[in-house]
PDB file of N, CA and C in Angstrom:
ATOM      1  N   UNK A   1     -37.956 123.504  84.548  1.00  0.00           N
ATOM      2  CA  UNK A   1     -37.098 122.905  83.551  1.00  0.00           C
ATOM      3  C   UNK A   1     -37.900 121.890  82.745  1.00  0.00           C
ATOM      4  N   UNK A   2     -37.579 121.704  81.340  1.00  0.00           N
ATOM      5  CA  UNK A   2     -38.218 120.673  80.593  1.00  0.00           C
ATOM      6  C   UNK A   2     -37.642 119.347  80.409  1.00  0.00           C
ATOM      7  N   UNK A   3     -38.772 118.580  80.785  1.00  0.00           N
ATOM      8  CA  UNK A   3     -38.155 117.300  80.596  1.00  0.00           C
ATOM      9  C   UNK A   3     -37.070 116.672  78.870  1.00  0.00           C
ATOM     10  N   UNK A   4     -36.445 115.906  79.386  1.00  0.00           N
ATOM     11  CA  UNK A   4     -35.644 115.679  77.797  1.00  0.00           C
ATOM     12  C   UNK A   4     -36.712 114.791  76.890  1.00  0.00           C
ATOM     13  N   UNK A   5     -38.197 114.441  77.336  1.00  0.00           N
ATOM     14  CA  UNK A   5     -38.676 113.662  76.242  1.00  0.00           C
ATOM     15  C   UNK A   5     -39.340 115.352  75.288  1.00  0.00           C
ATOM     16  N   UNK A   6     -39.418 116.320  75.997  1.00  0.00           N
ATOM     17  CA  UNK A   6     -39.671 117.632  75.438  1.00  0.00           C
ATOM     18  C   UNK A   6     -38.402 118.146  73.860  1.00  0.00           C
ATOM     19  N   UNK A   7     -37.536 118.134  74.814  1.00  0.00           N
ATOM     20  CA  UNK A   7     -36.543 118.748  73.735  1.00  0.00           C
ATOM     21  C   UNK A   7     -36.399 117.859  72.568  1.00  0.00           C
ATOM     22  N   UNK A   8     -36.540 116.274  73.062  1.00  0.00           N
ATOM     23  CA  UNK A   8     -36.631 115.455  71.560  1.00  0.00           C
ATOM     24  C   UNK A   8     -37.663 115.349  70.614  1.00  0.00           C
ATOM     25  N   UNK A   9     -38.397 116.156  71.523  1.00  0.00           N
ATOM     26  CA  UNK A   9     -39.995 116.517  70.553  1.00  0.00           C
ATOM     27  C   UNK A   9     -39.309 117.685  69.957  1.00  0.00           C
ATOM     28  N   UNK A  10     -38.556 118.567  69.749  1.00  0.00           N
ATOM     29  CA  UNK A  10     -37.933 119.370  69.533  1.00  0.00           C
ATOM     30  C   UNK A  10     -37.270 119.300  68.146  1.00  0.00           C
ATOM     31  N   UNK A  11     -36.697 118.518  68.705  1.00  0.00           N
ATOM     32  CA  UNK A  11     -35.309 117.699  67.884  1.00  0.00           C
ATOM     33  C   UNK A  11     -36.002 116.857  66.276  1.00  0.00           C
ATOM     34  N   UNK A  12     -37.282 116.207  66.924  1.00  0.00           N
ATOM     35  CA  UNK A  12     -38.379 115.702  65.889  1.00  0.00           C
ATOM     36  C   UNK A  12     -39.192 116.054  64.731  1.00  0.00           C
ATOM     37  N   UNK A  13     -39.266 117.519  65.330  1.00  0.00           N
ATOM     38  CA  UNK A  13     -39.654 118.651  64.149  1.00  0.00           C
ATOM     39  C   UNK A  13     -39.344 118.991  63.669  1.00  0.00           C
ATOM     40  N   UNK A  14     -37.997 119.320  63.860  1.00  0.00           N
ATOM     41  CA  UNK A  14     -37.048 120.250  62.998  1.00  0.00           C
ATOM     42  C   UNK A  14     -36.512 118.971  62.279  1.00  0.00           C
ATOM     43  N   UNK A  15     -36.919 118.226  61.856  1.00  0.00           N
ATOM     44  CA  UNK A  15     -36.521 116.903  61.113  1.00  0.00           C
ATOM     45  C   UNK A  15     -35.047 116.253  61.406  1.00  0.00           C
ATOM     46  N   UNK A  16     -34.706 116.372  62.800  1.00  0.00           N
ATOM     47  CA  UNK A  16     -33.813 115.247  62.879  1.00  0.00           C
ATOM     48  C   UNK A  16     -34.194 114.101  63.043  1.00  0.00           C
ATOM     49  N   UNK A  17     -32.870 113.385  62.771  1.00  0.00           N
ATOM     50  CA  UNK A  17     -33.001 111.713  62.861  1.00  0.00           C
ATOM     51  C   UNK A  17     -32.311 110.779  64.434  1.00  0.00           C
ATOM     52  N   UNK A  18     -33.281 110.367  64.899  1.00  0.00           N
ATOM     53  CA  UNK A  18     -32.470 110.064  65.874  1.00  0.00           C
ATOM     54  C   UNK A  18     -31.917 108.243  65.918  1.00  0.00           C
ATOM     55  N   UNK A  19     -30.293 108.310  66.567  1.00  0.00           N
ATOM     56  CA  UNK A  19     -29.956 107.461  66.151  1.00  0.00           C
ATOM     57  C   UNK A  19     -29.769 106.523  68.009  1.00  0.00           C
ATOM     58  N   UNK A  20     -29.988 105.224  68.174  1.00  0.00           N
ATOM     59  CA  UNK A  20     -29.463 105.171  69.500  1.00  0.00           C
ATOM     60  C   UNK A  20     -28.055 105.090  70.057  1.00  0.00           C
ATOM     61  N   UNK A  21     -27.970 105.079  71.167  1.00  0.00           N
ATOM     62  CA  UNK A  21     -26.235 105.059  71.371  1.00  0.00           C
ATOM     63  C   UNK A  21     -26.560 104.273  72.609  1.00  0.00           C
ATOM     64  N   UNK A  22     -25.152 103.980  73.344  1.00  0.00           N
ATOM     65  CA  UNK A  22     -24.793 103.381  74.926  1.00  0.00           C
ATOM     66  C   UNK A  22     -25.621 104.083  75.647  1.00  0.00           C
ATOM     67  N   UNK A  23     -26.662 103.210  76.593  1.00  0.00           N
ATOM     68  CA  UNK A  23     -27.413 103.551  77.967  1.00  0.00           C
ATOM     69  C   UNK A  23     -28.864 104.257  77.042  1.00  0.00           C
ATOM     70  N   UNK A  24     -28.233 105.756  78.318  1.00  0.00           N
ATOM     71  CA  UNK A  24     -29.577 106.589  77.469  1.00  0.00           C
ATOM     72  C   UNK A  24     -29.153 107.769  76.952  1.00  0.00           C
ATOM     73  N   UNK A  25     -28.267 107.603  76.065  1.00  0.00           N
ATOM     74  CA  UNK A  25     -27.856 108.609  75.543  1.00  0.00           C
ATOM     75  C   UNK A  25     -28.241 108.423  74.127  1.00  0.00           C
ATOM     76  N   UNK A  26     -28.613 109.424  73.383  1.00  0.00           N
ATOM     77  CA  UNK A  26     -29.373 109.497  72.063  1.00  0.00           C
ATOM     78  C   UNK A  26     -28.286 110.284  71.083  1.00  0.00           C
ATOM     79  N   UNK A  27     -27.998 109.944  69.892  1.00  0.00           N
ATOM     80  CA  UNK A  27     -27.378 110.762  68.830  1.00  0.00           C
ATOM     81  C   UNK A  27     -28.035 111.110  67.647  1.00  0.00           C
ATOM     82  N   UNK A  28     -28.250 112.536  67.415  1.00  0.00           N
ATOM     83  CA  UNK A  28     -29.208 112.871  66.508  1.00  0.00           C
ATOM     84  C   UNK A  28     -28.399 113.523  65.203  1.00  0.00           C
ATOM     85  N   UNK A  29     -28.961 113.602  64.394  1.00  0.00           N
ATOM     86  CA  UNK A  29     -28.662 114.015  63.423  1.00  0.00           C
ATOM     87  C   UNK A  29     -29.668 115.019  62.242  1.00  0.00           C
ATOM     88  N   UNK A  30     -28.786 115.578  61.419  1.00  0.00           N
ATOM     89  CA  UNK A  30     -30.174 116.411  60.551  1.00  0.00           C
ATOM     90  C   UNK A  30     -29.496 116.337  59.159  1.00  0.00           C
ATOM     91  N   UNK A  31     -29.654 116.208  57.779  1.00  0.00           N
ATOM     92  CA  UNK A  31     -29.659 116.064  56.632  1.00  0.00           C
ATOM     93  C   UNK A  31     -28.431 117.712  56.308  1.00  0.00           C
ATOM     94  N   UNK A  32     -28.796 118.387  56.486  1.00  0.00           N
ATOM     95  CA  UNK A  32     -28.430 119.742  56.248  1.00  0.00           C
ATOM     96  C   UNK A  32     -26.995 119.821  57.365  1.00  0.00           C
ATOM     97  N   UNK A  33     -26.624 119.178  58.727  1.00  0.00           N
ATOM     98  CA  UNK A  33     -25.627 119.691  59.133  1.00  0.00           C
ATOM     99  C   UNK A  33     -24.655 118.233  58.890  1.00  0.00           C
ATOM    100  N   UNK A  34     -23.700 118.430  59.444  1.00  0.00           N
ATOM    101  CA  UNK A  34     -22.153 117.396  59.143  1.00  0.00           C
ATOM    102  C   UNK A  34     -22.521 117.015  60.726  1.00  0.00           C
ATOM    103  N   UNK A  35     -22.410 117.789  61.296  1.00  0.00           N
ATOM    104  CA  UNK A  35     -21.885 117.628  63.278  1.00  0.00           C
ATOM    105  C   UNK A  35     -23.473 116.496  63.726  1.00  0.00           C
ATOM    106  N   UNK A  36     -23.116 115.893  64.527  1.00  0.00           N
ATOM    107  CA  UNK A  36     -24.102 115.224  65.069  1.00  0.00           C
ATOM    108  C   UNK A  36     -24.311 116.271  66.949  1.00  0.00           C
ATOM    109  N   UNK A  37     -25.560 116.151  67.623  1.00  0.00           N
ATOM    110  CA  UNK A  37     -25.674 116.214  68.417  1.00  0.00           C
ATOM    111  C   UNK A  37     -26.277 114.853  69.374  1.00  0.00           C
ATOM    112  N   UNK A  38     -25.092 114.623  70.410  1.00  0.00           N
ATOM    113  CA  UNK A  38     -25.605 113.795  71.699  1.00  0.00           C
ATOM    114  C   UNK A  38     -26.300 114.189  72.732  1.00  0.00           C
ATOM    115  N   UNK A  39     -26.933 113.930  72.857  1.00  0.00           N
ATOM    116  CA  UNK A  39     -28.401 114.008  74.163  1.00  0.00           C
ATOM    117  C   UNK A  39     -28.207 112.939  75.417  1.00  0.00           C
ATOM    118  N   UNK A  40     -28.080 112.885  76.701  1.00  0.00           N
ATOM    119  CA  UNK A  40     -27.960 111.769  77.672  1.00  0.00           C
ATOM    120  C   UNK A  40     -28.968 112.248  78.662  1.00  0.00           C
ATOM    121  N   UNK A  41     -29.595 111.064  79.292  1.00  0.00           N
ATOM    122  CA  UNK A  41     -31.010 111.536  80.007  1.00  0.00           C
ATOM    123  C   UNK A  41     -32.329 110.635  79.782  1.00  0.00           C
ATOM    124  N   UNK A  42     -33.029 109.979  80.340  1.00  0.00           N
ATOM    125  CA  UNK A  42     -34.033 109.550  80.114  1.00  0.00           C
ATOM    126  C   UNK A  42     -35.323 110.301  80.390  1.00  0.00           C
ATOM    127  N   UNK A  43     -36.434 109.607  79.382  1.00  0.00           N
ATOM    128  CA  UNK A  43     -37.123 110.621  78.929  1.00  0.00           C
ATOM    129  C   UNK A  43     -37.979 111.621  79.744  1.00  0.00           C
ATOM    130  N   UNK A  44     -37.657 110.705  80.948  1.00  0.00           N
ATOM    131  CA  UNK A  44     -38.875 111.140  82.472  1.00  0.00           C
ATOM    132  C   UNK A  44     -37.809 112.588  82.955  1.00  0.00           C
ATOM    133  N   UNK A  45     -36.912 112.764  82.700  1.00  0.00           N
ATOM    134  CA  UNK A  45     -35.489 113.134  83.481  1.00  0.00           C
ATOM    135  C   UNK A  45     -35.795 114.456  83.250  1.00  0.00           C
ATOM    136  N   UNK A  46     -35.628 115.451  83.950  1.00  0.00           N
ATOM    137  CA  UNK A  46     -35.321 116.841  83.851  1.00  0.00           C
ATOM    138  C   UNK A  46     -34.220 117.446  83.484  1.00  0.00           C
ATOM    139  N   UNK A  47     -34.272 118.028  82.268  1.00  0.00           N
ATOM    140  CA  UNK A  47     -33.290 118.285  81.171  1.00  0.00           C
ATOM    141  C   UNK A  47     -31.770 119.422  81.821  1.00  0.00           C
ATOM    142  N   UNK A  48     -31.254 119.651  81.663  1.00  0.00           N
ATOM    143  CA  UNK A  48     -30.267 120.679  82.742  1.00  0.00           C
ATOM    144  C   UNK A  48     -29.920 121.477  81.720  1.00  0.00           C
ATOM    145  N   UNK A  49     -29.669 122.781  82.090  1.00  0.00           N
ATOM    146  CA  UNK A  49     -29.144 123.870  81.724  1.00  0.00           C
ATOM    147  C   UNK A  49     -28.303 123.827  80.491  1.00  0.00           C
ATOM    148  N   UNK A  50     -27.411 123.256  80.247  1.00  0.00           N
ATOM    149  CA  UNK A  50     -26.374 122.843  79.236  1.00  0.00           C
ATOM    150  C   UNK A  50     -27.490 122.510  77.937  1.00  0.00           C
ATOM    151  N   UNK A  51     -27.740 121.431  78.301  1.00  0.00           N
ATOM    152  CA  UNK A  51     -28.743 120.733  77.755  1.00  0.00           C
ATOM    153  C   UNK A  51     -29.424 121.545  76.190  1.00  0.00           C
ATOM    154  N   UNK A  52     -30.302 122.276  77.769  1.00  0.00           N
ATOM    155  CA  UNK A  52     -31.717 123.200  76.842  1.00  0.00           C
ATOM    156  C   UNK A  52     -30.365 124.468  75.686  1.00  0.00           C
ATOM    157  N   UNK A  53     -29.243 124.538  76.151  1.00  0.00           N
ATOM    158  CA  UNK A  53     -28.838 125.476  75.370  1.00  0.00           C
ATOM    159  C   UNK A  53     -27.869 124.731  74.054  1.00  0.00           C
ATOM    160  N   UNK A  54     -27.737 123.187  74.025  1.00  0.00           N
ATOM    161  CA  UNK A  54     -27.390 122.764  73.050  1.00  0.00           C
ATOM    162  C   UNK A  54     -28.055 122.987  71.770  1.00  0.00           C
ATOM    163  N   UNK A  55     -29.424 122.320  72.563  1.00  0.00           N
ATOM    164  CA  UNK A  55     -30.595 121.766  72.157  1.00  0.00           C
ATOM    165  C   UNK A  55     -30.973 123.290  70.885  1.00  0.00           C
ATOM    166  N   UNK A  56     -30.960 124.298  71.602  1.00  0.00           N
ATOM    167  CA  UNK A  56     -31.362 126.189  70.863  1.00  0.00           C
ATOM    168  C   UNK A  56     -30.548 125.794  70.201  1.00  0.00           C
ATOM    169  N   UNK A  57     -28.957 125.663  70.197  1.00  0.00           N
ATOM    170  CA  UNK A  57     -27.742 126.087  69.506  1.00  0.00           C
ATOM    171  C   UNK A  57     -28.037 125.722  67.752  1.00  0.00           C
ATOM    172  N   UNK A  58     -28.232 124.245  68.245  1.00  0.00           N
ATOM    173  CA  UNK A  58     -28.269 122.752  67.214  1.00  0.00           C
ATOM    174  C   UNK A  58     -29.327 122.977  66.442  1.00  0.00           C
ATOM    175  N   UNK A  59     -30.575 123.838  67.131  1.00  0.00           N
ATOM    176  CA  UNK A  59     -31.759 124.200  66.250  1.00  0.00           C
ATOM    177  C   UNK A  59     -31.492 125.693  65.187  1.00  0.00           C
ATOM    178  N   UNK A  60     -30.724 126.463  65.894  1.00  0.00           N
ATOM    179  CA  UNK A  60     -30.416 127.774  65.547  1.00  0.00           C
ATOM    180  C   UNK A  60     -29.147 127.372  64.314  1.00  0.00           C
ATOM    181  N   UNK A  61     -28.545 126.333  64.261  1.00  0.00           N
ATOM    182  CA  UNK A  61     -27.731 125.972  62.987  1.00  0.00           C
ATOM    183  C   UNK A  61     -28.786 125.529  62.017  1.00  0.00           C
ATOM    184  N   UNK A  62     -29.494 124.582  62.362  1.00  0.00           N
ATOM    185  CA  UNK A  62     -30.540 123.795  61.368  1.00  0.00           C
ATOM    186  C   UNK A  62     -31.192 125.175  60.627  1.00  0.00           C
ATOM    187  N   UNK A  63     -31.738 125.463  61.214  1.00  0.00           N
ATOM    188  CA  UNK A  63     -32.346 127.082  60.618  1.00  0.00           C
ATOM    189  C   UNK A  63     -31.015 128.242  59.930  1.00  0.00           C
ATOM    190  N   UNK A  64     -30.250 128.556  60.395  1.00  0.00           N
ATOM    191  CA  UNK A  64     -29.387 129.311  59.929  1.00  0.00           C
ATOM    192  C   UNK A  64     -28.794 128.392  58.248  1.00  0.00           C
ATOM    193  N   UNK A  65     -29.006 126.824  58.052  1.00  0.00           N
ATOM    194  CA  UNK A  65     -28.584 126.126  56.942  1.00  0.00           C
ATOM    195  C   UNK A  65     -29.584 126.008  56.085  1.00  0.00           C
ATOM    196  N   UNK A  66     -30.581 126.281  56.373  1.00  0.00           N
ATOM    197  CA  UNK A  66     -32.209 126.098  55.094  1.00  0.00           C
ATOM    198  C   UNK A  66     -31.923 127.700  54.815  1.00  0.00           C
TER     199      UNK A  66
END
């Protein structure tokens, strides 16, 4: 499994913006969508299942909107 400082390297390329929130939860954003995506997890943390398939979903919109 990939750690969550991975998927926000992720999240970084595809030009979102990340915003902070309560604890360690992260709210990102991208220019092109309305919906925000939340991330919870610190960065050492091993990312879970749910997670890694937000993470595709949220990228697979960003791309499906350019």
């Amino acid at each position: 499994m990939p750690k969550i400082r991975v998927l926000k390297n992720r999240l970084l390329k595809a030009g979102c913006v990340c915003e902070n929130a309560k604890g360690s939860h992260t709210k990102w954003s991208h220019h092109l969508l309305v919906n925000k995506l939340i991330l919870s997890g610190n960065d050492g943390a091993d990312a879970k299942p749910y997670q890694e398939k937000q993470i595709t979903d949220y990228l697979k919109e960003i791309t499906e909107a350019q």
